[in-house]
Structures are given as structure tokens and as C-alpha cells.
Protein backbone atom coordinates (compact mmCIF):
# COMPACT_ATOMS: atom_id res chain seq x y z
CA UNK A 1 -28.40 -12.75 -1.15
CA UNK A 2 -26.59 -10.83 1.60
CA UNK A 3 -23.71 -8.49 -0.13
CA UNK A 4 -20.98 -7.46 2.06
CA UNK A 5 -20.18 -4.22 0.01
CA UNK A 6 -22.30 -2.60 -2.45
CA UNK A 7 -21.17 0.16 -5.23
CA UNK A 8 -23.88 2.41 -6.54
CA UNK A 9 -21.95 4.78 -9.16
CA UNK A 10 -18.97 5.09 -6.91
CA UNK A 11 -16.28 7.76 -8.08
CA UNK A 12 -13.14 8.29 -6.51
CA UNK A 13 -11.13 11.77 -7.79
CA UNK A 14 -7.77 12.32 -6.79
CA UNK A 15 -6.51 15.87 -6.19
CA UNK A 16 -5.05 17.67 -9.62
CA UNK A 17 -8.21 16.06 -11.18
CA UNK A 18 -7.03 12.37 -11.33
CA UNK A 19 -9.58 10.11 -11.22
CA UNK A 20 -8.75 6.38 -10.06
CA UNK A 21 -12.44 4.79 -10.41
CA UNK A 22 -15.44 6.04 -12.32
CA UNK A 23 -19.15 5.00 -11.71
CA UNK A 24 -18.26 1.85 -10.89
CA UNK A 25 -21.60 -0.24 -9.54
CA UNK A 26 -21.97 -3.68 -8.35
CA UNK A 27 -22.69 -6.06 -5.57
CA UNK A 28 -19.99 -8.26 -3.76
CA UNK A 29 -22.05 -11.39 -2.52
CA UNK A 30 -21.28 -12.79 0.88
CA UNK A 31 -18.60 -15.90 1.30
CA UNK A 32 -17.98 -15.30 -2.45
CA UNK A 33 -14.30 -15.81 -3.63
CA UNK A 34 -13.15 -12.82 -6.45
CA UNK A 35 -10.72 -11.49 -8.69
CA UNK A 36 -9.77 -7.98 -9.21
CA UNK A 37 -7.66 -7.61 -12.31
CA UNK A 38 -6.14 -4.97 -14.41
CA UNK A 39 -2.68 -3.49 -15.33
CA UNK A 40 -0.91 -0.51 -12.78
CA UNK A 41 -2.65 2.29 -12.12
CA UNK A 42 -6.38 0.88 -13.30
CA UNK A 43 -7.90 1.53 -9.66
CA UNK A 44 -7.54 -1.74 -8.62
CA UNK A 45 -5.85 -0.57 -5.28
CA UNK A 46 -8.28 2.24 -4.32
CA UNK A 47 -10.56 0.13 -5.18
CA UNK A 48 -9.24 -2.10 -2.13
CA UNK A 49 -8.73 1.28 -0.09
CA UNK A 50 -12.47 1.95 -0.18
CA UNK A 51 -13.17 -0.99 1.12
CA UNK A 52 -11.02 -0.96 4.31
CA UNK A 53 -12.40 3.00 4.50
CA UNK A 54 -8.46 4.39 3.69
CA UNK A 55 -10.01 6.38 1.15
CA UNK A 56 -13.65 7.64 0.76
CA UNK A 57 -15.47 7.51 -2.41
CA UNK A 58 -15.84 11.37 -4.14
CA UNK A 59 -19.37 10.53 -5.50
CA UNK A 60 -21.95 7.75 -5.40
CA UNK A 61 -22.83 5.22 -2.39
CA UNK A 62 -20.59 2.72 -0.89
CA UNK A 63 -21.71 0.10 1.60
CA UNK A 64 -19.52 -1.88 3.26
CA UNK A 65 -20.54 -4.33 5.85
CA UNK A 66 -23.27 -2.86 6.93
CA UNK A 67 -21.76 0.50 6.94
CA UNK A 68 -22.26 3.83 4.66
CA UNK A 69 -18.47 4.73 4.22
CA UNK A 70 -19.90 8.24 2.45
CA UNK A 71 -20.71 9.18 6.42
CA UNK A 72 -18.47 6.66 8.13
CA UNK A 73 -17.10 8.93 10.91
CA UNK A 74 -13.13 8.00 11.60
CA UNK A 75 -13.69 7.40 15.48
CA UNK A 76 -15.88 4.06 13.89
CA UNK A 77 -13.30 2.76 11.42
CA UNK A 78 -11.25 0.90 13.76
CA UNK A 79 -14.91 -0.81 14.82
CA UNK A 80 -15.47 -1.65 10.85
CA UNK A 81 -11.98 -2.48 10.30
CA UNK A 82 -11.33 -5.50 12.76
CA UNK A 83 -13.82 -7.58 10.71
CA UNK A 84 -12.05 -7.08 7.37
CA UNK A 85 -8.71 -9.10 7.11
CA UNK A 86 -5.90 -7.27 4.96
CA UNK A 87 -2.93 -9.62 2.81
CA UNK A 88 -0.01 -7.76 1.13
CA UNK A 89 2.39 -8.36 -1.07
CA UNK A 90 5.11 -8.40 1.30
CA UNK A 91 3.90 -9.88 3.69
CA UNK A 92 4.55 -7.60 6.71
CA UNK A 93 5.68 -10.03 9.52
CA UNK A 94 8.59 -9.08 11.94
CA UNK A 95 11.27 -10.99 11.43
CA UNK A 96 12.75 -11.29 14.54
CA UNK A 97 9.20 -12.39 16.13
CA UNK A 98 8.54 -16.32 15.50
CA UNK A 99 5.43 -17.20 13.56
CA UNK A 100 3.19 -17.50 16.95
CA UNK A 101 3.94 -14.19 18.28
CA UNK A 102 3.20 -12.37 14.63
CA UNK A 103 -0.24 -13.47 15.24
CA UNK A 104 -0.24 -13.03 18.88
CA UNK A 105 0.49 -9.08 18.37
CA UNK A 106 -2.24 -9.25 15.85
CA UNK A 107 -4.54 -10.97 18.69
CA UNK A 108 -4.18 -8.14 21.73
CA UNK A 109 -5.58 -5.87 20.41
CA UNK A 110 -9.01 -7.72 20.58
CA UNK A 111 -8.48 -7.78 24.29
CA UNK A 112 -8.20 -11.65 24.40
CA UNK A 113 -7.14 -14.13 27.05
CA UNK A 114 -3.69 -15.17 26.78
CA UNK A 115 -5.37 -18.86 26.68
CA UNK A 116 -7.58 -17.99 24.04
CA UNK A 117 -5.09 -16.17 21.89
CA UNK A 118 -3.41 -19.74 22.66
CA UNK A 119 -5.93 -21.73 21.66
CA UNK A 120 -6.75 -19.32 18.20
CA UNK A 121 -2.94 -19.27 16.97
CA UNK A 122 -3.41 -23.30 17.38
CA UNK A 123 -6.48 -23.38 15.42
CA UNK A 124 -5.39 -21.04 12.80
CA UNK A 125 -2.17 -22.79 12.19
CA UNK A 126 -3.68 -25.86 11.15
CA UNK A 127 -5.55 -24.36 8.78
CA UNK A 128 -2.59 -23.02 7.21
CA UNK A 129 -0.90 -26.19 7.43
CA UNK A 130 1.96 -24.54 9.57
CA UNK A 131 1.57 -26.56 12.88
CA UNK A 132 5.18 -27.01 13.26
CA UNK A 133 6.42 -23.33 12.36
CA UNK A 134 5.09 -21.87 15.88
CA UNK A 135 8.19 -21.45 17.29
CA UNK A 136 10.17 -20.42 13.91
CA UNK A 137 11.55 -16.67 13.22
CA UNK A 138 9.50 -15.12 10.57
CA UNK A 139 12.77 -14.41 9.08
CA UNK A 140 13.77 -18.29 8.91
CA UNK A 141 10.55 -19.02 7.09
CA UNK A 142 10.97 -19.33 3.36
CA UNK A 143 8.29 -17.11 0.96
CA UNK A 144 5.42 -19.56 0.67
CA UNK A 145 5.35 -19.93 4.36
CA UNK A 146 5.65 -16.21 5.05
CA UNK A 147 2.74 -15.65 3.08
CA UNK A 148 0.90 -18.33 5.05
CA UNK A 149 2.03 -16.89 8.24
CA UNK A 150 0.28 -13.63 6.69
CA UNK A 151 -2.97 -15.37 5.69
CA UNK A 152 -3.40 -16.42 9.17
CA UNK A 153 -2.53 -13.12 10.43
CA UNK A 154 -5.54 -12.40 8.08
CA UNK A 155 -7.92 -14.51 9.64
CA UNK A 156 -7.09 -14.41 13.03
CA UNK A 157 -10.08 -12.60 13.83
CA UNK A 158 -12.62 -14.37 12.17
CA UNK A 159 -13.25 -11.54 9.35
CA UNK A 160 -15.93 -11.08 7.56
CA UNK A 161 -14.00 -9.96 4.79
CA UNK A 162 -10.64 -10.62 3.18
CA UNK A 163 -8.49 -8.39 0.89
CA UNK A 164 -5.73 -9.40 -0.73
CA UNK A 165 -3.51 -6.85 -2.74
CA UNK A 166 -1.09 -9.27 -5.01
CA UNK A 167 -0.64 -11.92 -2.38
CA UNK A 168 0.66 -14.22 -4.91
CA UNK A 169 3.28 -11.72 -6.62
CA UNK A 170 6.69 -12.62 -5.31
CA UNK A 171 5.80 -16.55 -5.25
CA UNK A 172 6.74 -19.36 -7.80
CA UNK A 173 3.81 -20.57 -9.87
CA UNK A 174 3.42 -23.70 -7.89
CA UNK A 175 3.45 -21.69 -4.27
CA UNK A 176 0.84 -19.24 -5.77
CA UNK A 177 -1.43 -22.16 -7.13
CA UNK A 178 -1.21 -23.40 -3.35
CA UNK A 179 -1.95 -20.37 -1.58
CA UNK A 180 -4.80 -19.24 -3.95
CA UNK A 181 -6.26 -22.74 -3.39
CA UNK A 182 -5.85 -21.50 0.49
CA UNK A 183 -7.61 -18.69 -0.13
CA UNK A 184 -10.60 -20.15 -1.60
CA UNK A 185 -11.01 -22.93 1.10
CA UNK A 186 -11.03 -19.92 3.31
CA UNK A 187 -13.89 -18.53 1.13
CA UNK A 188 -16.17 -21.97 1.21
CA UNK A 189 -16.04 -21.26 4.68
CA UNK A 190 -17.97 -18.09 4.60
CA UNK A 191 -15.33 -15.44 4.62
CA UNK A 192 -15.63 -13.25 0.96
CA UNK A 193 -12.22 -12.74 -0.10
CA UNK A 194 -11.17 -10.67 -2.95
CA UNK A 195 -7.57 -10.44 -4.44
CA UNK A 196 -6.24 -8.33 -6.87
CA UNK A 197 -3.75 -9.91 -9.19
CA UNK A 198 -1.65 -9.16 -12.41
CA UNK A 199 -1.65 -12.78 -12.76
CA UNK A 200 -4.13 -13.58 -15.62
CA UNK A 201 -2.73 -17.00 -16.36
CA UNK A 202 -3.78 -18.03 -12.41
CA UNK A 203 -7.19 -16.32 -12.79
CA UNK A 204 -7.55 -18.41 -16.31
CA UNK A 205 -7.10 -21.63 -14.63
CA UNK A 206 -9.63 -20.67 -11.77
CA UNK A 207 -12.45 -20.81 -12.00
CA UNK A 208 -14.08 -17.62 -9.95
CA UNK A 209 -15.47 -14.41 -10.60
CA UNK A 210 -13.48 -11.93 -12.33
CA UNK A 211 -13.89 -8.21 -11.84
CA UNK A 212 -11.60 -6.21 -14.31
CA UNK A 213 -10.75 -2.55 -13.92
CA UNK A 214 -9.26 -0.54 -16.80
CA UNK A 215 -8.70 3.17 -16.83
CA UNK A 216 -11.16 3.46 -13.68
CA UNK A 217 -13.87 1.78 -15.26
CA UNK A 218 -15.18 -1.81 -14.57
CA UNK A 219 -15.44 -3.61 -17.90
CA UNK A 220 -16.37 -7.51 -16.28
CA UNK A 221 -18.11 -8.80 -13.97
């Protein structure tokens, strides 16, 4: 099976001592959908960090697409990081920009045509079901929608990888169930995603794989 991050005892130490992950190992399969759960401060976040190469880990052996982030030089991160698609919790769009030109800044900087930025946004927003918000301000878009318009942002270049820090958390329990069912249609398409949640009732009803951090330390896989 083809992993597209693996952990071999990773460690990540803070300065003053603290440390955020300990010897965590394990495999994250390819076009596989996962949650990361555990309460603040377990590492679920640098965890995520690692990933996208913000932080390094302070011992063991992290792959990540390919790459060995122990030796991943910072002139090459840009490289690693336009195939991994970020999703926060709030959501990050400008709000005086309509939904079609979020994406369109997110677009130019992978030197497109302006017809096939055209043509992405088009293809993108049907996915998201957001067809007729092209033209709307981000800031006349209500939460659900916003956090679409951030999904797509997401995937508007094709990533090979998706993280998703609390997507869900400022959503009503029926918008959440609809964008985590998003989320994993994105998945059966190929793309691993991974999204760290408080949420434990949504990750009950789910059925995925569960990674939970505590104190640092993985305790499920």
C-alpha cells in the first residue's frame, strides 16, 4: 500500500523542555480518510505542522510524500507544500473578494492560464455544490458555505493531501455532518485527508479511522 506520510518514533520537543509528541509511529495509507482526536494541547496540531513541514520533528524519521522532512531543506518546502491542501477553522477567505476570486488568488500562484484557472474554479465549485455563489462576497456567504468556499480553496490544486485543523468547529451539527460527508467524498476520490476534531460524537457516528493523541502519545489507531 502506498503511504503518503510515514512516522518512525517521531518526537517533537519544544524549547523549555516541552514536548508536544513522543515516539509516535505509524503509516498514513494513500486516499485514506482519518481522524485525529484528543483534548487541547495533546499534539494534535504539531502533529498537523509536521506534516505541512512548519515544524520539524526533534527525533525519529518522518516521510511525507515522498520527502524526508528530517533533511527537507526550506528552499524545497514551497515544492512539497503545493500538493498538500490546508482547511482551518476560520476559514481564511477575504471578505471583500467574491467566492471565485478567493480561489483564483489561490490559483496564480501555480502559474495558470486565466482560462484554465476559469475552467478549475468551475469544476471545483460543483463539487462543492456552490455553482451559484461565484460571484458572491465571501463576506455575504453564511458559515457552511464559507467553509465550502475553503474546502475548494483546499483542493484547487489537485493535492495529494488534505489537512484539516477543526474544520467543523464553528458549524451547527447538521452543517458539520454535511461538510464531513464532503470531505470524505473528496477522500474516495484519492485525496488522503485527515482532520483533527474535538468532536467525538461526529467521529462516533463515522465510521473512519481514528488516531487519538493524549499527552503526546498516540494511544489508537
Amino acid at each position: 500500500m502506498v503511504n503518503v506520510a510515514s512516522f518512525q518514533h517521531v518526537a517533537k520537543r519544544y524549547p523549555r523542555g516541552i514536548l508536544a509528541l513522543h515516539d509516535v509511529s505509524l503509516e498514513l495509507p494513500k486516499g485514506e480518510f482519518t481522524f485525529l482526536t484528543g483534548p487541547s494541547g495533546a499534539g494534535k496540531t504539531t502533529f498537523l505542522k509536521l506534516l505541512f513541514g512548519e515544524e520539524h520533528p526533534t527525533e525519529g524519521e518522518l516521510v511525507v510524500l515522498g520527502h524526508d522532512m528530517n533533511r527537507m531543506r526550506t528552499r524545497r518546502l514551497p515544492g512539497l507544500r503545493r500538493r498538500i491542501g490546508v482547511i482551518f477553522q476560520d476559514f481564511r477567505l477575504l471578505g471583500r473578494r467574491t467566492t471565485a476570486e478567493n480561489l483564483d488568488i489561490a490559483l496564480r500562484i501555480r502559474r495558470l492560464s486565466k482560462e484554465e484557472r476559469r475552467r478549475r474554479i468551475a469544476a471545483i465549485l460543483r463539487v462543492v455544490e456552490l455553482e451559484g455563489r461565484a460571484d458572491s462576497f465571501a463576506e455575504e456567504l453564511s458559515g457552511g458555505e464559507q467553509q465550502r468556499v475553503a474546502i475548494a480553496r483546499a483542493i484547487s490544486g489537485d493535492p495529494e493531501l488534505i489537512l484539516a485543523d477543526e474544520p467543523t468547529g464553528n458549524l451547527d451539527p447538521d452543517l458539520a455532518q454535511k461538510i464531513m460527508g464532503l470531505l470524505r467524498k473528496i477522500a474516495s476520490r484519492g485525496t488522503s485527508v485527515i482532520v483533527a476534531t474535538h468532536n467525538y460524537e461526529m467521529v462516533k457516528r463515522i465510521e473512519a479511522r481514528a488516531i487519538h493523541i493524549e499527552a503526546g502519545r498516540v494511544l489508537v489507531q
